[in-house]
C-alpha atoms as a PDB file:
ATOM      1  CA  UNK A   1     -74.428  10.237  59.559  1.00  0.00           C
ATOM      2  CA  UNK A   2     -77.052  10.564  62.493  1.00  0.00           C
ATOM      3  CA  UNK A   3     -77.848  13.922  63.304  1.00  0.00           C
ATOM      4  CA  UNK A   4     -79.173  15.680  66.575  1.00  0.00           C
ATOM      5  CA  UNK A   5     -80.179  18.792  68.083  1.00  0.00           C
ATOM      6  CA  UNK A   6     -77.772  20.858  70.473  1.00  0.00           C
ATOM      7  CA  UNK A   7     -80.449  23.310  72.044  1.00  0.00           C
ATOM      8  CA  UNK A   8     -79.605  26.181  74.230  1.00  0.00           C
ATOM      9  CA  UNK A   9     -76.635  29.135  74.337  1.00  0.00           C
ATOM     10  CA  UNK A  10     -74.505  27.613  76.278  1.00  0.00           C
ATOM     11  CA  UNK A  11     -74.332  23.931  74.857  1.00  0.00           C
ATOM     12  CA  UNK A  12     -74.094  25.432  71.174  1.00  0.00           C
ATOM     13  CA  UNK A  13     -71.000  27.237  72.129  1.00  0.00           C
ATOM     14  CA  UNK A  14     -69.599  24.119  73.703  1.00  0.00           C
ATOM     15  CA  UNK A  15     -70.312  22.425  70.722  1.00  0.00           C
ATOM     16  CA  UNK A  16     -68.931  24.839  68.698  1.00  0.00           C
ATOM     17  CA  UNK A  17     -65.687  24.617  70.746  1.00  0.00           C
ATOM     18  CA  UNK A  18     -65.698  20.812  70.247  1.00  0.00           C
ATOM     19  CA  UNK A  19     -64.663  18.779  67.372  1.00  0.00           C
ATOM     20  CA  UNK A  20     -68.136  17.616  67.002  1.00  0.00           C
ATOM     21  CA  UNK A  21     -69.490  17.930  63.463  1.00  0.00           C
ATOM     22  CA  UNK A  22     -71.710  20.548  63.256  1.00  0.00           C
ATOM     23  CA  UNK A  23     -74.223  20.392  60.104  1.00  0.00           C
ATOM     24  CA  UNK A  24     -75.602  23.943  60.392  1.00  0.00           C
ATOM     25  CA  UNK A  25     -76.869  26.608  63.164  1.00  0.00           C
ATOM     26  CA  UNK A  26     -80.264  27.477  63.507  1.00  0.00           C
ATOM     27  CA  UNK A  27     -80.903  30.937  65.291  1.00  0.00           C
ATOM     28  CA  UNK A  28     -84.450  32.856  65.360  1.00  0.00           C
ATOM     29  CA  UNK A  29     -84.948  35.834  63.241  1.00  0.00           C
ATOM     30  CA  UNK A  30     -83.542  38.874  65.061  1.00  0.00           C
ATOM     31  CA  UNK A  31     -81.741  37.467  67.536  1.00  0.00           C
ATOM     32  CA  UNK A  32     -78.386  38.845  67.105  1.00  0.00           C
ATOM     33  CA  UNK A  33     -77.388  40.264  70.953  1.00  0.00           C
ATOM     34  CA  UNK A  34     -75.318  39.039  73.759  1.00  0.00           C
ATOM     35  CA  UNK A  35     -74.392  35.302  73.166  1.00  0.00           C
ATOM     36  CA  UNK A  36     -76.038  34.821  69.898  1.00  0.00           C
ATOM     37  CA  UNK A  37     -73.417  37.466  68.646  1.00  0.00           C
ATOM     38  CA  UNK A  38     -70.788  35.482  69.579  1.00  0.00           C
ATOM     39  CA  UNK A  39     -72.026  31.855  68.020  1.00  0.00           C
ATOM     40  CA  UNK A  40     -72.618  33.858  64.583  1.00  0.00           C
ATOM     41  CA  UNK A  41     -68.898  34.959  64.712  1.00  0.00           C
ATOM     42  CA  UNK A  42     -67.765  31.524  66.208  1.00  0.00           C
ATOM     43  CA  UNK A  43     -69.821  29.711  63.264  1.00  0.00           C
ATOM     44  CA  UNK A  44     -68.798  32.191  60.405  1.00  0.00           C
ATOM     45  CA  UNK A  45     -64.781  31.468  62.273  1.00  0.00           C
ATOM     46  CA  UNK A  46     -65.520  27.408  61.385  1.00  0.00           C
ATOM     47  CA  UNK A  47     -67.462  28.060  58.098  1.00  0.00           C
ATOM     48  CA  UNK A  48     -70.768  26.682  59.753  1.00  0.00           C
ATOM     49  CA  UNK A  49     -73.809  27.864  58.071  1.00  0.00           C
ATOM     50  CA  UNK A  50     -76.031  29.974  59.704  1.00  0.00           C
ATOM     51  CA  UNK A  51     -79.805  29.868  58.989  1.00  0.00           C
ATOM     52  CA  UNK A  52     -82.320  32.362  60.485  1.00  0.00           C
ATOM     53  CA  UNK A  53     -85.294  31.041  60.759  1.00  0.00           C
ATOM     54  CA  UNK A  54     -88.921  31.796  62.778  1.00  0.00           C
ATOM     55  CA  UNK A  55     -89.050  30.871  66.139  1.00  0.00           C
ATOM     56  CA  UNK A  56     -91.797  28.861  65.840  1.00  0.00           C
ATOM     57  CA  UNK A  57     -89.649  26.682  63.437  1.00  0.00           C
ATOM     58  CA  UNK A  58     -87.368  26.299  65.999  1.00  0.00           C
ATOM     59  CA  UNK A  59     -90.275  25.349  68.793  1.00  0.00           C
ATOM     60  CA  UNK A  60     -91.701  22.559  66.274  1.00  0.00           C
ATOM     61  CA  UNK A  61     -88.356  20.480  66.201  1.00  0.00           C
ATOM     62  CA  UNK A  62     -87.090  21.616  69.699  1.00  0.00           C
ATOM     63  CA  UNK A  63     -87.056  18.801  72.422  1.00  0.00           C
ATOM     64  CA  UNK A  64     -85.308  20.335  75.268  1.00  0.00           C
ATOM     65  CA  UNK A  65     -88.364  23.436  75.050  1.00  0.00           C
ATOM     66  CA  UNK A  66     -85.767  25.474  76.127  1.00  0.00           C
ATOM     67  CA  UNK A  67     -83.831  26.372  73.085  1.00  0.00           C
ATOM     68  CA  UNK A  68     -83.359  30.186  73.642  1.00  0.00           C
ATOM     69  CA  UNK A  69     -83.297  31.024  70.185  1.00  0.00           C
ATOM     70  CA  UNK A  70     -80.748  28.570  69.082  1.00  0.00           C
ATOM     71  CA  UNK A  71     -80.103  25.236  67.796  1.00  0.00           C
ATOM     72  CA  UNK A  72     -77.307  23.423  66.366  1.00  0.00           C
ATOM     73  CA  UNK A  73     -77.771  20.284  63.827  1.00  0.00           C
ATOM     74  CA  UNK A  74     -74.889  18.152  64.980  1.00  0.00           C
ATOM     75  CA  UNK A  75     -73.470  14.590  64.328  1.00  0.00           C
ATOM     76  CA  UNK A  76     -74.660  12.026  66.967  1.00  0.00           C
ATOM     77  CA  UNK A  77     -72.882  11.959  70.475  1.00  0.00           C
ATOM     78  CA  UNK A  78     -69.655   9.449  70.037  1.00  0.00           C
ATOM     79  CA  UNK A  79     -70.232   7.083  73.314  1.00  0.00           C
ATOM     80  CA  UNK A  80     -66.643   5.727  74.760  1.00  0.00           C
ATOM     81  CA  UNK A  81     -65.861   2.126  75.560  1.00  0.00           C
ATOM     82  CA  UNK A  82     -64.719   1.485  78.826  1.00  0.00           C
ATOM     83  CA  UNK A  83     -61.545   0.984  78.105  1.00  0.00           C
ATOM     84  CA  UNK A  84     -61.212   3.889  76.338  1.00  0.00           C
ATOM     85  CA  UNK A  85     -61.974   5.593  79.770  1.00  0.00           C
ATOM     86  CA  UNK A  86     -59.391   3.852  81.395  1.00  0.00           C
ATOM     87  CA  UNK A  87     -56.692   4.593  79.150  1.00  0.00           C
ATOM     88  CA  UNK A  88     -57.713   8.130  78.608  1.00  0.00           C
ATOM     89  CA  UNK A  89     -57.218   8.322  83.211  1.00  0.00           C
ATOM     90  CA  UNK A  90     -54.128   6.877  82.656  1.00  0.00           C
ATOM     91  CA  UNK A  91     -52.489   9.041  79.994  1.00  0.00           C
ATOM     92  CA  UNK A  92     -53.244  11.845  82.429  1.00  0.00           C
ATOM     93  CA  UNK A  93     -51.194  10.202  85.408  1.00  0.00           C
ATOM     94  CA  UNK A  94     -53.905  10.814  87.920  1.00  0.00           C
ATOM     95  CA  UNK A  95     -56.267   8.635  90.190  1.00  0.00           C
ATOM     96  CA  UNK A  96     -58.898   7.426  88.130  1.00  0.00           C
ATOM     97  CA  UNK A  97     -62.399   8.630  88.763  1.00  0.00           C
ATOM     98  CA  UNK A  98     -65.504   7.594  87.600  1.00  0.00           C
ATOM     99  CA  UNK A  99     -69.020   8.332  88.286  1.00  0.00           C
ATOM    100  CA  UNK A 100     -71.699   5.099  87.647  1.00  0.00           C
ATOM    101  CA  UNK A 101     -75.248   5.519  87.183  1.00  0.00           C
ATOM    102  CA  UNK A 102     -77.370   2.679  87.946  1.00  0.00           C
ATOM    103  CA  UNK A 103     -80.407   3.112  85.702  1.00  0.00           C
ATOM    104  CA  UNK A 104     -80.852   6.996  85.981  1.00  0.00           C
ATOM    105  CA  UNK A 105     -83.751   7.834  83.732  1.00  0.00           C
ATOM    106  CA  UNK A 106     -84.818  11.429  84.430  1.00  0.00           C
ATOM    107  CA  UNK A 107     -82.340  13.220  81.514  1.00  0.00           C
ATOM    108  CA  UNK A 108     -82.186  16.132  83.710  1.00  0.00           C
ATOM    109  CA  UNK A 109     -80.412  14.182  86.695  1.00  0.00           C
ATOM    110  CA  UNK A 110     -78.297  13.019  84.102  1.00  0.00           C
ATOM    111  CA  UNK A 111     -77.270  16.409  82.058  1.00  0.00           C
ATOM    112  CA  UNK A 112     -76.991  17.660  85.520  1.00  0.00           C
ATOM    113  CA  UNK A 113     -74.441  14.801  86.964  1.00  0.00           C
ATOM    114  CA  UNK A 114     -72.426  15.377  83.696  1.00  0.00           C
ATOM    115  CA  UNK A 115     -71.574  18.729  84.342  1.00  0.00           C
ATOM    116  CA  UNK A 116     -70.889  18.426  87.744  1.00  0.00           C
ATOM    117  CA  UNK A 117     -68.363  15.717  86.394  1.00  0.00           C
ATOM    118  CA  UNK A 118     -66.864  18.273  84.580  1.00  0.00           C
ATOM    119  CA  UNK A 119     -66.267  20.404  87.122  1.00  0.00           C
ATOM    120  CA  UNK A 120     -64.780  17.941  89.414  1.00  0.00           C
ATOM    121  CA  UNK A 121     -62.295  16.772  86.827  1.00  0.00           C
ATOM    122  CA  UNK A 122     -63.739  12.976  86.660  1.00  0.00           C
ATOM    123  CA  UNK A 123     -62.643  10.594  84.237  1.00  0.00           C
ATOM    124  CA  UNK A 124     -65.830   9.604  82.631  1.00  0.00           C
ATOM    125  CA  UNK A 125     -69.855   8.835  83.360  1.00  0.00           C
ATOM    126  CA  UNK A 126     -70.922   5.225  82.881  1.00  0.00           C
ATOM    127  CA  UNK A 127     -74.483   3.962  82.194  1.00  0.00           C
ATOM    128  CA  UNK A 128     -76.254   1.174  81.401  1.00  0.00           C
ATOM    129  CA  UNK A 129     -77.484   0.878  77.332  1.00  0.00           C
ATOM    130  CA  UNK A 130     -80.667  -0.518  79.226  1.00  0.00           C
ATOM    131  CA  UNK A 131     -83.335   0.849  81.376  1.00  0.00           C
ATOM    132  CA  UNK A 132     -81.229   4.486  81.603  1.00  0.00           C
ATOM    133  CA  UNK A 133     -81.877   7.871  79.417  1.00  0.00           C
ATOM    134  CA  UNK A 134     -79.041   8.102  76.911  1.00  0.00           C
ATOM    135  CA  UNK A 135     -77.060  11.547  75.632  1.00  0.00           C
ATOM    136  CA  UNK A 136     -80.289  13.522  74.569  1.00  0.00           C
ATOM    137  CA  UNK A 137     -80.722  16.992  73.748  1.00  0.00           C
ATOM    138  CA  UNK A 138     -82.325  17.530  76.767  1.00  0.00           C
ATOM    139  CA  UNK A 139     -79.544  15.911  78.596  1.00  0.00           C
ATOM    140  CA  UNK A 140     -77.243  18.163  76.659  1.00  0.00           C
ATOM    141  CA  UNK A 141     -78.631  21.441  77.360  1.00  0.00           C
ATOM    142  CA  UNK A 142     -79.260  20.121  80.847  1.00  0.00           C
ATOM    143  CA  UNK A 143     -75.349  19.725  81.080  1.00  0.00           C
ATOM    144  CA  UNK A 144     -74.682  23.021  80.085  1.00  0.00           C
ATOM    145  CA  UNK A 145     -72.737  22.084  77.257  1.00  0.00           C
ATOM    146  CA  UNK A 146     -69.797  19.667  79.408  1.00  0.00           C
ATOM    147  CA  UNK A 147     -71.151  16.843  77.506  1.00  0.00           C
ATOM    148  CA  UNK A 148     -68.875  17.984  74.859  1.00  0.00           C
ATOM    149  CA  UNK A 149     -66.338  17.292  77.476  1.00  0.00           C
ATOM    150  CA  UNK A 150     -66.831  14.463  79.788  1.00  0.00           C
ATOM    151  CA  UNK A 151     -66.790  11.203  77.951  1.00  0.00           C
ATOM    152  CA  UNK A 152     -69.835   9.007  78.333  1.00  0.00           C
ATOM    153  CA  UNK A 153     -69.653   5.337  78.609  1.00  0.00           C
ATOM    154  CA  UNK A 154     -72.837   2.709  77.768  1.00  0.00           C
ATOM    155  CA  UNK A 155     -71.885  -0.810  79.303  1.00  0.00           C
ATOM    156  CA  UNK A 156     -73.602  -3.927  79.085  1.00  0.00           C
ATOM    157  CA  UNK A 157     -73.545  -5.211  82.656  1.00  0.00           C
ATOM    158  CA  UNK A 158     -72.942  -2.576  85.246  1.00  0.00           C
ATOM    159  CA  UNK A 159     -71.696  -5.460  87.777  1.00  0.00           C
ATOM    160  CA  UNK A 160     -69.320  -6.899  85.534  1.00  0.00           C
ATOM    161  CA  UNK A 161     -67.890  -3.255  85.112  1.00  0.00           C
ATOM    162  CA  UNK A 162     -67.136  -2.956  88.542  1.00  0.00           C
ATOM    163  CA  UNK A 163     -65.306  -6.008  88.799  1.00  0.00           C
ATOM    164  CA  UNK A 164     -63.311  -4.853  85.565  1.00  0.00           C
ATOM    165  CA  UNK A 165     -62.919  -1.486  87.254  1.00  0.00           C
ATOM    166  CA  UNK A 166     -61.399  -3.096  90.725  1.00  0.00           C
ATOM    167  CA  UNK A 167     -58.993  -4.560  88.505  1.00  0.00           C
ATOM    168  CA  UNK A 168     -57.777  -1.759  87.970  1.00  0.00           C
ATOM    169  CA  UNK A 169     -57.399  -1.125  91.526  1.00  0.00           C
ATOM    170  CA  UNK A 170     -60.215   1.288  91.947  1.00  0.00           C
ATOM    171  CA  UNK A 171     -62.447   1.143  95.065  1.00  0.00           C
ATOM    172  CA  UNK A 172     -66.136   1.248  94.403  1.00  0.00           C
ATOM    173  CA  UNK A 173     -68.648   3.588  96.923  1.00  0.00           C
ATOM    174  CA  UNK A 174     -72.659   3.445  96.519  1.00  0.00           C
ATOM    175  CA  UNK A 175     -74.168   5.953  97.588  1.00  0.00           C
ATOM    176  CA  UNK A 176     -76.791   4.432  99.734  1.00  0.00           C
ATOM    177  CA  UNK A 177     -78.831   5.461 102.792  1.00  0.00           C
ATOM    178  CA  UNK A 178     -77.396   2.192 104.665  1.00  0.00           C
ATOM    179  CA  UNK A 179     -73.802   3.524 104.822  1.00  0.00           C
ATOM    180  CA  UNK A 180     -71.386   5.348 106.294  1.00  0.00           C
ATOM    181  CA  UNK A 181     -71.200   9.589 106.378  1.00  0.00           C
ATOM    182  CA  UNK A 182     -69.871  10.403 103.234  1.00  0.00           C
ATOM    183  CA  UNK A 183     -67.387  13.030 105.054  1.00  0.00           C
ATOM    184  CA  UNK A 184     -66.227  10.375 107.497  1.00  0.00           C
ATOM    185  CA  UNK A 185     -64.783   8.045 104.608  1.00  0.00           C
ATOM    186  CA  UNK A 186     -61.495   8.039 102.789  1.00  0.00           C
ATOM    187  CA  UNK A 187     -62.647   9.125  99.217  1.00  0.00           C
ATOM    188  CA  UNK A 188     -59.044   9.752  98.019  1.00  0.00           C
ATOM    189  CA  UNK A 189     -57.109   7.385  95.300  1.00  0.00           C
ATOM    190  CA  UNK A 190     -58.704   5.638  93.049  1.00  0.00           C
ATOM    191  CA  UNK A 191     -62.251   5.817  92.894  1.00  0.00           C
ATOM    192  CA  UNK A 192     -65.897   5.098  91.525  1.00  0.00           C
ATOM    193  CA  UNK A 193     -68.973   6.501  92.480  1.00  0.00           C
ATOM    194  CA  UNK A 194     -72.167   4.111  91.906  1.00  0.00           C
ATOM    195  CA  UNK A 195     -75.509   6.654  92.378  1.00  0.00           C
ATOM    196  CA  UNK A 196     -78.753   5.196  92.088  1.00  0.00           C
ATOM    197  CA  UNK A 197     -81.969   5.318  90.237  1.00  0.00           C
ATOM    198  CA  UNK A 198     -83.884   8.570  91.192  1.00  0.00           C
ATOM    199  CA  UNK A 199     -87.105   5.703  92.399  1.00  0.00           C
ATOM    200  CA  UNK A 200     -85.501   2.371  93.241  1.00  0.00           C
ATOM    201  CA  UNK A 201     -81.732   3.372  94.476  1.00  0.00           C
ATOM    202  CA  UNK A 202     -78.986   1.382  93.828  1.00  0.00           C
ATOM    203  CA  UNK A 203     -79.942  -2.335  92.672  1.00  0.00           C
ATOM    204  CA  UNK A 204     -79.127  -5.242  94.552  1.00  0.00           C
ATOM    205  CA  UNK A 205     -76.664  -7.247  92.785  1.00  0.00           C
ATOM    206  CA  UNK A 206     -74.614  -4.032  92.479  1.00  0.00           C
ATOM    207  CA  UNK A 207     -74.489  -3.180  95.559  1.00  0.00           C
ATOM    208  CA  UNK A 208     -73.216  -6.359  96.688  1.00  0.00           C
ATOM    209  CA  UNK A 209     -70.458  -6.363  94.323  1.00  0.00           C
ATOM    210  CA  UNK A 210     -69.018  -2.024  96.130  1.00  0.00           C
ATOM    211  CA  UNK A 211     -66.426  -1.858  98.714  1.00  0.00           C
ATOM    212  CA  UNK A 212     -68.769   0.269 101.039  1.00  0.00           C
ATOM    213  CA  UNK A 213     -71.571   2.382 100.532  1.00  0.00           C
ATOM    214  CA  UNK A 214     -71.693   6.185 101.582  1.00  0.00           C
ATOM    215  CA  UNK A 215     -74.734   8.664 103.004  1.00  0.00           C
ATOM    216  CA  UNK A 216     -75.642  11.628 103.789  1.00  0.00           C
ATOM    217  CA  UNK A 217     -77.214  12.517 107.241  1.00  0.00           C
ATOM    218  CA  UNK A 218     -80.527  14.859 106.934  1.00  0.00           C
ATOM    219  CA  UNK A 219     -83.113  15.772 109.681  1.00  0.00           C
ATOM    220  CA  UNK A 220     -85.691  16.495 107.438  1.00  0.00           C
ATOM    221  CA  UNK A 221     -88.856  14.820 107.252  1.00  0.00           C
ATOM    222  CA  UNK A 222     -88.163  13.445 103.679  1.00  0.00           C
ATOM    223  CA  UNK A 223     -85.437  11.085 103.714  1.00  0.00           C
ATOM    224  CA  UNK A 224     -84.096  10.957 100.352  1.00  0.00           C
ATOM    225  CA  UNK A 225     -82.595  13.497  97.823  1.00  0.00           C
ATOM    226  CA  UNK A 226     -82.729  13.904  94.475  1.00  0.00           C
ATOM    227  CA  UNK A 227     -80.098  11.723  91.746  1.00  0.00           C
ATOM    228  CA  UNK A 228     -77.935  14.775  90.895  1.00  0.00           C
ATOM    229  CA  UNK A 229     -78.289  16.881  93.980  1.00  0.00           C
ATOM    230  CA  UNK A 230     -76.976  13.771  96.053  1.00  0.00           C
ATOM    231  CA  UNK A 231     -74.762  13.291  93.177  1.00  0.00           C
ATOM    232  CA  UNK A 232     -73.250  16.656  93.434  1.00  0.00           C
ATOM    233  CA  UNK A 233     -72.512  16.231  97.490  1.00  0.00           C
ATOM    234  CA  UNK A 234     -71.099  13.319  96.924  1.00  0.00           C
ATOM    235  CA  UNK A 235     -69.071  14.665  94.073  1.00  0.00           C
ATOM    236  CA  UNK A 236     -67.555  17.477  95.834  1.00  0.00           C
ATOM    237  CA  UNK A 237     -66.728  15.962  98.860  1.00  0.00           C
ATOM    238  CA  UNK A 238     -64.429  13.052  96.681  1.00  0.00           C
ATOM    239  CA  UNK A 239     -62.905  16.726  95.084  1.00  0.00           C
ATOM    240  CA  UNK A 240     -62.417  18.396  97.980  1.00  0.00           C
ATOM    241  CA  UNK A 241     -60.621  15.081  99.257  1.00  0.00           C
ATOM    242  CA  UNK A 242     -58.500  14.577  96.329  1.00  0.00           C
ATOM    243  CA  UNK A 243     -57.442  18.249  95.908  1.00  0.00           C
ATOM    244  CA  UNK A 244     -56.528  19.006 100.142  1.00  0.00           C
ATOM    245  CA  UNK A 245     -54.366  20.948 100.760  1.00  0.00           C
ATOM    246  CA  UNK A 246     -54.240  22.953  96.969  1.00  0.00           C
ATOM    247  CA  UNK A 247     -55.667  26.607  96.675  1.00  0.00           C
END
């Protein structure tokens, strides 16, 4: 089994809410308020072992640098397969929804996308296995733990995905600075959200292959916003669309 670090407060009570195994929990000597009260009960609850160790143990093998005095050793992140993700949308009888990152690299953009995911209720996150930043624990803590919950997706060809995708009779957006105002556009139904590379945008050959491409005015002197904050616009307006009219 391939194990990996879940860093932060947060993400190691996700985890520990998930079915993901957990190996052990790492927590720095005398931290025992607040949160780190509650993942000691959680992990004694599951039978998790609990080691206390110094913090600078848990700065050597921390990646995220952001631990807060806690780390899980868990099993690697389980990746989907796409059709997993569409079967999964189905079972729940909605309008599929899926977010597609074309070679996002920065794992903070990513972590950041995912929870937002979460919290719009979308069916999955699908990158490329190449030339993107994978489920890291940086990404996780990032996330704030919703990796544990939104399933990830690494695909081969992101073009060929979003012809499988349309077969399925979902529309494709990009989110480009050629398009259309985002709030002007129909972003109900079934639905997938292409958002570029933080330096390079949305590649060619995928953009040619979306329905229509989306943007977001700005008067500002720079003219281009950051992967996940553009994500997050994006991602709310396509909620508030599909939810209109419930309180």
């Amino acid at each position: 089994m391939i194990l990996t670090n879940i860093e932060g407060r947060n993400p190691v009570i996700e985890v520990l809410r998930s079915d993901r195994q957990i190996d052990k929990i790492m927590i720095a000597n005398g931290a025992k308020e607040g949160s780190i009260k509650k993942i000691i009960g959680m992990a004694k609850d599951k039978n998790i072992v609990v080691q206390y160790v110094n913090k600078s143990k848990l700065d050597e093998i921390s990646t995220s640098h952001a631990h807060q005095g806690v780390i899980a050793i868990v099993s690697d992140y389980k990746y989907y397969e796409l059709e997993e993700l569409i079967e999964n949308a189905k079972n729940k009888e909605e309008d599929m929804f899926f977010i597609i990152l074309d070679e996002i690299t920065d794992p903070h953009n990513l972590g950041t996308i995912i929870r937002t995911a979460d919290a719009v209720g979308a069916h999955g996150v699908i990158i490329p296995k190449r030339r993107s930043v994978h489920i890291t624990p940086v990404v996780a803590k990032a996330s704030a733990g919703a990796v544990e919950y939104v399933p990830v997706c690494k695909v081969t060809n992101i073009v060929n995905t979003i012809k499988r995708l349309k077969e399925e009779g979902l529309w494709i957006a990009a989110a480009d600075m050629d398009g259309e105002v985002f709030y002007d556009q129909n972003l109900t139904g079934p639905l997938g959200l292409v958002i570029g590379s933080e330096g390079f945008g949305i590649s060619r050959l995928v953009k040619q292959n979306c329905d229509f491409t989306v943007k977001m005015p700005m008067t500002g002197k720079v003219t281009s916003l950051n992967a996940s904050v553009a994500g997050g616009i994006l991602l709310y307006e396509i909620f508030r669309q599909r939810n209109k009219g419930q309180k």
